[in-house]
C-alpha atoms as a PDB file:
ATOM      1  CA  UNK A   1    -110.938  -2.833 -63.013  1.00  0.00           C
ATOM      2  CA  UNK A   2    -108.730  -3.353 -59.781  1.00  0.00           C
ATOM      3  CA  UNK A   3    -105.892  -1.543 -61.866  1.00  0.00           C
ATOM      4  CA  UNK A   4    -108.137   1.644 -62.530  1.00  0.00           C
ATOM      5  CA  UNK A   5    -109.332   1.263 -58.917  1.00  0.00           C
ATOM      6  CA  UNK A   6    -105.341   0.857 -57.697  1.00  0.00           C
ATOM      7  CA  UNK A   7    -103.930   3.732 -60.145  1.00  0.00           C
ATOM      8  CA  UNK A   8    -106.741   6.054 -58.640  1.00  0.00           C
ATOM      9  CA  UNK A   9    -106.371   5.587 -55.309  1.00  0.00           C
ATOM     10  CA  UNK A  10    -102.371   6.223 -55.236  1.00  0.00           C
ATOM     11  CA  UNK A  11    -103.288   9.707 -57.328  1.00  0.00           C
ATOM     12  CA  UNK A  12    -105.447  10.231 -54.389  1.00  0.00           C
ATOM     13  CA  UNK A  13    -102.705   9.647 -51.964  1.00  0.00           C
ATOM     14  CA  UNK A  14    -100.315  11.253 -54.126  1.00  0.00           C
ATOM     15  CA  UNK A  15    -102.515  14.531 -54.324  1.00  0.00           C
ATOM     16  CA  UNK A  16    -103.572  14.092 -50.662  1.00  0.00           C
ATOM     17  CA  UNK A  17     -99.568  13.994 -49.531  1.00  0.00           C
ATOM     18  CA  UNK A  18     -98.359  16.883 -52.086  1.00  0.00           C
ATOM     19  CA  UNK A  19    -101.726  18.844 -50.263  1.00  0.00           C
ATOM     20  CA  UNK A  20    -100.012  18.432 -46.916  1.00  0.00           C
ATOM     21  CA  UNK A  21     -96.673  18.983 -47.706  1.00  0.00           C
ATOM     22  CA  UNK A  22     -97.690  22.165 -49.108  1.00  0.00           C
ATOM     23  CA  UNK A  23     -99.911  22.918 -46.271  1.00  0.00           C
ATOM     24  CA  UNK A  24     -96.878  22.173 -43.319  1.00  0.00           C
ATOM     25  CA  UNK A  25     -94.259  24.591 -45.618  1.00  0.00           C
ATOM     26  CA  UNK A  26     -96.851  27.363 -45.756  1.00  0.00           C
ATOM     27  CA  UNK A  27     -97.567  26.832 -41.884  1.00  0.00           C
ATOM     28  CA  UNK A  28     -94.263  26.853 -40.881  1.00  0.00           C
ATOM     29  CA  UNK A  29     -93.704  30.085 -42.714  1.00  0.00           C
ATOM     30  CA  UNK A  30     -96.678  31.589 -40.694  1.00  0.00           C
ATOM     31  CA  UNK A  31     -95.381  30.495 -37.364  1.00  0.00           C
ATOM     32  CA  UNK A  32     -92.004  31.348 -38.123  1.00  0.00           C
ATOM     33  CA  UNK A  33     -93.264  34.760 -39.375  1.00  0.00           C
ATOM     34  CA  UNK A  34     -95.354  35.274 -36.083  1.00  0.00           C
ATOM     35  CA  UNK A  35     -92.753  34.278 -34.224  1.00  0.00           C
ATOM     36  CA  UNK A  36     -89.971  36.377 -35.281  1.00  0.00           C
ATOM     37  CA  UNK A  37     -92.503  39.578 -34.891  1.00  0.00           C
ATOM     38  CA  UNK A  38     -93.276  38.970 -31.825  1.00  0.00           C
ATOM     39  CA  UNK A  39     -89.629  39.087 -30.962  1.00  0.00           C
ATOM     40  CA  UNK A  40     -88.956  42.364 -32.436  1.00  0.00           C
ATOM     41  CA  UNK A  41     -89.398  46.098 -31.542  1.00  0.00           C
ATOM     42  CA  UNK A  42     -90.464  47.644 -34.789  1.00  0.00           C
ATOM     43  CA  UNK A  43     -92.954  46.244 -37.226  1.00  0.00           C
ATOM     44  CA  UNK A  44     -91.811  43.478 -39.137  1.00  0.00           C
ATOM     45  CA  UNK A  45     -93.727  43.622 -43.272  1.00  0.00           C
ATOM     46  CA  UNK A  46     -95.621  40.941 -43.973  1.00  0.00           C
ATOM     47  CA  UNK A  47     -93.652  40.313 -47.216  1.00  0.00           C
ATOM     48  CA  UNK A  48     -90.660  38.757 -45.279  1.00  0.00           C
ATOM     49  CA  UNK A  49     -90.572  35.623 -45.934  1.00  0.00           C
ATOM     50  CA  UNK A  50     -89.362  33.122 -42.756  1.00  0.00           C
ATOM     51  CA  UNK A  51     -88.528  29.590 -43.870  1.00  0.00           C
ATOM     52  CA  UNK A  52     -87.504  28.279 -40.102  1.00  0.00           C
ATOM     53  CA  UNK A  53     -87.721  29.733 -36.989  1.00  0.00           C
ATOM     54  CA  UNK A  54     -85.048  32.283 -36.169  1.00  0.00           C
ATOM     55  CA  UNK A  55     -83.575  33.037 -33.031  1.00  0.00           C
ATOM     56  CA  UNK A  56     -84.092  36.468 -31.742  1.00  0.00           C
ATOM     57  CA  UNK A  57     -82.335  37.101 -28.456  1.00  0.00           C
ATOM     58  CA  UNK A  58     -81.842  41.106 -25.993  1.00  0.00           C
ATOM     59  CA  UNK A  59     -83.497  43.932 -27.093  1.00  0.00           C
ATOM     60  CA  UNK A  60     -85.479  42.748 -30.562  1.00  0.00           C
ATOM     61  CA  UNK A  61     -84.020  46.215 -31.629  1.00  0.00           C
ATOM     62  CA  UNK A  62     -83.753  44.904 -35.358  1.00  0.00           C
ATOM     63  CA  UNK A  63     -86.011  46.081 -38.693  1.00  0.00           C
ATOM     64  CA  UNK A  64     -86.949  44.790 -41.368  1.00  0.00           C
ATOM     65  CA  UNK A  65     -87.218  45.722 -45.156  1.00  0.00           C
ATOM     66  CA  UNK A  66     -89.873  44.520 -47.463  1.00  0.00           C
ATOM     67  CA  UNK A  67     -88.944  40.761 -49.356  1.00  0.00           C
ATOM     68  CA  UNK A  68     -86.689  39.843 -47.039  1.00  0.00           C
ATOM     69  CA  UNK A  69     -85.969  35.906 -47.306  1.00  0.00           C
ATOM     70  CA  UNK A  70     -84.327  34.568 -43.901  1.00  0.00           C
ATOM     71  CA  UNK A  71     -83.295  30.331 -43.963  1.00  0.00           C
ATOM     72  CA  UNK A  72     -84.040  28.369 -40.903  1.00  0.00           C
ATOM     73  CA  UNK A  73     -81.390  28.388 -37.893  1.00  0.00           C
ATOM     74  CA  UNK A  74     -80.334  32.261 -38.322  1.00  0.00           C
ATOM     75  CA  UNK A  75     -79.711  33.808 -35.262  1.00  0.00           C
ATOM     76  CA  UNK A  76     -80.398  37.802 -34.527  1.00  0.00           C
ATOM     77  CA  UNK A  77     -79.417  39.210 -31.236  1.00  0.00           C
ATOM     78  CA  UNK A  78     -78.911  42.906 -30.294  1.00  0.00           C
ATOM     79  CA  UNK A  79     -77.943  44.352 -26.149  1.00  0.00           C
ATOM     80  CA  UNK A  80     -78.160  47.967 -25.282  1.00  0.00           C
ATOM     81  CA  UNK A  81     -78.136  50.595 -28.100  1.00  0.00           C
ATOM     82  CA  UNK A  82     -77.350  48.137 -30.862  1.00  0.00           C
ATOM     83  CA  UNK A  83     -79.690  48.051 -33.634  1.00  0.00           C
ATOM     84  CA  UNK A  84     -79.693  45.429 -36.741  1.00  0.00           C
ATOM     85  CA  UNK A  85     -81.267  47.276 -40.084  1.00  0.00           C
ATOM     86  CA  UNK A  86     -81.628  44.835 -42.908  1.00  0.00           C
ATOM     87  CA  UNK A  87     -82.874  46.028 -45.970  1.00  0.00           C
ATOM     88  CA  UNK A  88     -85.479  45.531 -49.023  1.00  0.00           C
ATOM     89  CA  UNK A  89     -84.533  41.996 -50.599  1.00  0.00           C
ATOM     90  CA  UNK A  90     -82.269  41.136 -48.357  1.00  0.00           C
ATOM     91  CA  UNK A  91     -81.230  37.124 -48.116  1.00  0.00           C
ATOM     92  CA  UNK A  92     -79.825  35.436 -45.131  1.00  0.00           C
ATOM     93  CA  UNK A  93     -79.133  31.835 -45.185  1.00  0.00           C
ATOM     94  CA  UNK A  94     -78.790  29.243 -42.724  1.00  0.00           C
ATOM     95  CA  UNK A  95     -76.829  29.557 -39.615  1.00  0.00           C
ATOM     96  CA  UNK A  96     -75.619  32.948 -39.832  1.00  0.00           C
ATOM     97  CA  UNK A  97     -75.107  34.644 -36.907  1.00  0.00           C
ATOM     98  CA  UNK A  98     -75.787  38.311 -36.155  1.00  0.00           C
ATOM     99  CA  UNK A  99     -74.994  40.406 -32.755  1.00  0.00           C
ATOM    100  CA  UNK A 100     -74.902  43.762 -32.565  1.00  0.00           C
ATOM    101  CA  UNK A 101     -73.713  46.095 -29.862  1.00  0.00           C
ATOM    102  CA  UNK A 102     -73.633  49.317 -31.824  1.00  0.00           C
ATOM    103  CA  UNK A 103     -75.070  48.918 -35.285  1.00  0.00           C
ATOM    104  CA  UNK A 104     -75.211  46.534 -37.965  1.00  0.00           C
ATOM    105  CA  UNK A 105     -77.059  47.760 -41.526  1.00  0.00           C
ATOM    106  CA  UNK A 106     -77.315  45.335 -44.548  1.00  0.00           C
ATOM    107  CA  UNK A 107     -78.314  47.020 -47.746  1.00  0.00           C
ATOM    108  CA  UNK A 108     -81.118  45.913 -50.495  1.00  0.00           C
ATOM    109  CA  UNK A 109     -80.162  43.408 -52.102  1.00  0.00           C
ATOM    110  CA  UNK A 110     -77.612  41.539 -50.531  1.00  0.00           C
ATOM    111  CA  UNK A 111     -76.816  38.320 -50.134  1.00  0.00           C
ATOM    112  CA  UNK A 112     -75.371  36.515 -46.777  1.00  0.00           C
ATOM    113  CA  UNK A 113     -74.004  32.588 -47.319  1.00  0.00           C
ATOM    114  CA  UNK A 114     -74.372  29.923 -44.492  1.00  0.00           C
ATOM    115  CA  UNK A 115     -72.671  30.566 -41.027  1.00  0.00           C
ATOM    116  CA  UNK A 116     -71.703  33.657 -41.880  1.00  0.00           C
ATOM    117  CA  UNK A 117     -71.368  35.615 -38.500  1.00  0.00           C
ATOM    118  CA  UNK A 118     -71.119  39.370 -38.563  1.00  0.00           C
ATOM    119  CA  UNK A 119     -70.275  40.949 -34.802  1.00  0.00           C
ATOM    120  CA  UNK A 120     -70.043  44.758 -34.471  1.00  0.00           C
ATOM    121  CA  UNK A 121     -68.287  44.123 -30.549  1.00  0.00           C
ATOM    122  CA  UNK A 122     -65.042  42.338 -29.489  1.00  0.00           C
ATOM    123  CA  UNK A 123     -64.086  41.347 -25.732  1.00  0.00           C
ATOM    124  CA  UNK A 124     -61.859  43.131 -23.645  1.00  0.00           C
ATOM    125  CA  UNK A 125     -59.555  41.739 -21.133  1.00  0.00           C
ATOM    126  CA  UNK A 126     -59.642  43.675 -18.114  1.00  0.00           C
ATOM    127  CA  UNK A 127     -57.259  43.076 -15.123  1.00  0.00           C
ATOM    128  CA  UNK A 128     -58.817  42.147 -12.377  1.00  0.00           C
ATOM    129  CA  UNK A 129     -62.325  40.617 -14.219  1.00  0.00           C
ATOM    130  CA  UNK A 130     -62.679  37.172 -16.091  1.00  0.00           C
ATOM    131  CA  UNK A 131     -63.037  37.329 -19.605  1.00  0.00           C
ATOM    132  CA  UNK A 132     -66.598  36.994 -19.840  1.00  0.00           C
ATOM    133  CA  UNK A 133     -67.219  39.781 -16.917  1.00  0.00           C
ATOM    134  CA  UNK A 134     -64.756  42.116 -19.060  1.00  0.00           C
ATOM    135  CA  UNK A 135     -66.133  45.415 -21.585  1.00  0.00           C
ATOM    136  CA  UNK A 136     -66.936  44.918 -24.719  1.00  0.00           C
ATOM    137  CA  UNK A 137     -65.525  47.564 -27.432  1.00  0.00           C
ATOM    138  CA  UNK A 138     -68.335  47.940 -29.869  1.00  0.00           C
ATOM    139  CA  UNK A 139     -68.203  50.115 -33.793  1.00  0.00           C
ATOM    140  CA  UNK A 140     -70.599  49.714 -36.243  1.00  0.00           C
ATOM    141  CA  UNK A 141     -71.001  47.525 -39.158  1.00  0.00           C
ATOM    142  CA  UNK A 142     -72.021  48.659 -42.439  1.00  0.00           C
ATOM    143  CA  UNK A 143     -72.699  46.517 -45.374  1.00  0.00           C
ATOM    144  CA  UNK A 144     -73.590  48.052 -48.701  1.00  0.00           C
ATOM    145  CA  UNK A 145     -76.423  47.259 -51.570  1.00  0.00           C
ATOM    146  CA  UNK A 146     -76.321  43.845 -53.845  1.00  0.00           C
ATOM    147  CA  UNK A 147     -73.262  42.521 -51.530  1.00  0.00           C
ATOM    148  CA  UNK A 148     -72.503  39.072 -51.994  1.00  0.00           C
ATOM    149  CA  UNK A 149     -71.117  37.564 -48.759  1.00  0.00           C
ATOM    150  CA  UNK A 150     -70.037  34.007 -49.157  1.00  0.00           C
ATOM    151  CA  UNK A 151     -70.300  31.007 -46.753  1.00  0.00           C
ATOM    152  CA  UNK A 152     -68.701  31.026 -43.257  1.00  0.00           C
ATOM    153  CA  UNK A 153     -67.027  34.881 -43.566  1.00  0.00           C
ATOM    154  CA  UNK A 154     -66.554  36.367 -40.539  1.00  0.00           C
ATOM    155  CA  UNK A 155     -67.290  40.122 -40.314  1.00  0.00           C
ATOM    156  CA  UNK A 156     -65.578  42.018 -37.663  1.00  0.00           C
ATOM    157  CA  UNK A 157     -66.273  45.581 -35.556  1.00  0.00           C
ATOM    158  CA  UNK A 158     -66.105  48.370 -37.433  1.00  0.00           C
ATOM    159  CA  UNK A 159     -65.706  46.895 -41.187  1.00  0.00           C
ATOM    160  CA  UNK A 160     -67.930  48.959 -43.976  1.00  0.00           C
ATOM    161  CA  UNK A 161     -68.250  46.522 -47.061  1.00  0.00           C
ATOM    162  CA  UNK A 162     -68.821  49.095 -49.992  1.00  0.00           C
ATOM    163  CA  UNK A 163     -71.487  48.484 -52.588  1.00  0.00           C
ATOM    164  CA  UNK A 164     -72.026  45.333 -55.475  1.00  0.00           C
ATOM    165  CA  UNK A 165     -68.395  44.311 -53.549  1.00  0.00           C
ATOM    166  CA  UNK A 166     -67.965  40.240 -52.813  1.00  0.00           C
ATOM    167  CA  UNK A 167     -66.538  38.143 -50.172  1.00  0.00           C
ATOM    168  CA  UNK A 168     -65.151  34.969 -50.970  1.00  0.00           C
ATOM    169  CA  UNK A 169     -66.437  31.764 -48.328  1.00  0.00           C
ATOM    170  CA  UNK A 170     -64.546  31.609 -45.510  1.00  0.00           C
ATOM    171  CA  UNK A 171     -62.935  35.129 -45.313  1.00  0.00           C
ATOM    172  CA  UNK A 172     -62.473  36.968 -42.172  1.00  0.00           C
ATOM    173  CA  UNK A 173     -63.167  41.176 -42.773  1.00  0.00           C
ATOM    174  CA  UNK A 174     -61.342  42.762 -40.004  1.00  0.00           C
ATOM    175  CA  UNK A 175     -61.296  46.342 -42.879  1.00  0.00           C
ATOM    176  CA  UNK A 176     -63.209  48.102 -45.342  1.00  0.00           C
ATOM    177  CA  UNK A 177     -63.676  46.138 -48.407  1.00  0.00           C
ATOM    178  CA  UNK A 178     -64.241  48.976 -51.233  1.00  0.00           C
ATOM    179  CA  UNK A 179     -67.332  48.782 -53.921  1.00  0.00           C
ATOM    180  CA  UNK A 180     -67.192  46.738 -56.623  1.00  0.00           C
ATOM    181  CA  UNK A 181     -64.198  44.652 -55.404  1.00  0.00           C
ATOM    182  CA  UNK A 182     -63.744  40.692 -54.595  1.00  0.00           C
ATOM    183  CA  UNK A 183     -61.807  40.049 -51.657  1.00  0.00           C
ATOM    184  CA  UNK A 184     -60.692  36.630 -49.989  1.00  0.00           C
ATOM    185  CA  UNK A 185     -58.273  35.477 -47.544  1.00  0.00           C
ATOM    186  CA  UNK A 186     -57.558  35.210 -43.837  1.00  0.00           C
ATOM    187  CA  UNK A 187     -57.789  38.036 -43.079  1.00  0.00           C
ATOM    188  CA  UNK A 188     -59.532  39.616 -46.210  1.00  0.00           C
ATOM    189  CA  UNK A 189     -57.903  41.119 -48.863  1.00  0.00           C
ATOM    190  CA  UNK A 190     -58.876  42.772 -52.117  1.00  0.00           C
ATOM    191  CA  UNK A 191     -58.198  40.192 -55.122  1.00  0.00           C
ATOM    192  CA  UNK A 192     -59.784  41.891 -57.968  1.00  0.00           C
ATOM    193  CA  UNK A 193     -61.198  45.455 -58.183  1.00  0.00           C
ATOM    194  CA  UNK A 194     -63.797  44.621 -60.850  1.00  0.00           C
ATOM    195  CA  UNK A 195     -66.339  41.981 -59.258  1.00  0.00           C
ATOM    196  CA  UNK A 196     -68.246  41.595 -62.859  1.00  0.00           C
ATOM    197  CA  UNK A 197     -64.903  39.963 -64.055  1.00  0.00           C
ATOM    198  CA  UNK A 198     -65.383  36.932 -60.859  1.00  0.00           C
ATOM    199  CA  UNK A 199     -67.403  34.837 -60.124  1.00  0.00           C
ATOM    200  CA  UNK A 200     -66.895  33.830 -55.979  1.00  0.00           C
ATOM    201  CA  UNK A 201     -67.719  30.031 -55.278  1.00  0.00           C
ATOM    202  CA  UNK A 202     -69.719  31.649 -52.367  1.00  0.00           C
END
């Protein structure tokens, strides 16, 4: 009897600790979701799904496609006219950084690896002003449908990353990448021009 009675009572905890567990993971998504819309300009769909708390810093000039899936610790920030788009489907994993000055648009579908950080504005130097009092020169960013961007790229100003293209981890884009092509390397470089024939260890 004090088996049954032991068994029954750690299925009760069991259940009662799997209940909470769920519980905390679908508050945190509801915070995290509040959160991030009330740091935002435009409406953000209640589809997005918001698995830490981002950090939204400046305007909040950023939207938001339906199904978009954003990992804890990503950071969005946007000054002046820049705008962040990010579109249907869209995944963005942890620690990736986004700024934009001018514009930065992600297209359905793609994929972002961890610390990726994708800046559409370099520093100037200016004589006569420090470094951080100096212009920035800002050009848009545009990143096409079912990219795959692997972990820690760097994307510089003015890069377009054509459609179903890949970037291997670690890469830094400083020009366009064409569709359906892998590129790699320091800076980035087109390796193969047929993606399907790849797979990146993104």
């Amino acid at each position: 009897m004090a088996r049954i009675v032991k068994f029954n009572l750690s299925r009760l905890i069991a259940a009662v600790l799997q209940n909470s567990t769920v519980f905390r993971t679908r508050w945190r998504r509801i915070w995290g979701h509040a959160y991030l819309a009330a740091g935002i300009r435009h409406p953000l769909p209640a589809s997005v799904v918001v698995l830490g708390r981002p950090e939204v810093y400046g305007t909040g000039n950023i939207v938001f496609g339906s199904d978009v899936l954003l990992y804890p610790h990503v950071y969005l920030e946007t000054h002046g006219e820049g705008l962040i788009t990010i579109g249907n489907d869209v995944v963005i994993s942890s620690g990736t950084h986004i700024v934009s000055r001018a514009s930065v648009t992600i297209g359905q579908g793609t994929m972002i690896g961890e610390l990726t950080s994708i800046r559409d504005a370099n520093h100037t130097r200016t004589v006569g002003k420090s470094l951080r009092g100096s212009d920035d020169i800002a050009t848009q960013i545009v990143i096409g449908k079912e990219v795959w961007i692997g972990r820690g790229v760097a994307i510089l100003k003015g890069v377009t990353i054509g459609d179903y293209a890949t970037v291997g981890a670690n890469a830094v884009v400083n020009r366009d990448v064409a569709s359906h092509t892998f590129a790699a390397g320091v800076p980035a470089r087109a390796i193969k021009s047929r993606v399907e024939d790849y797979v990146a260890s993104a």
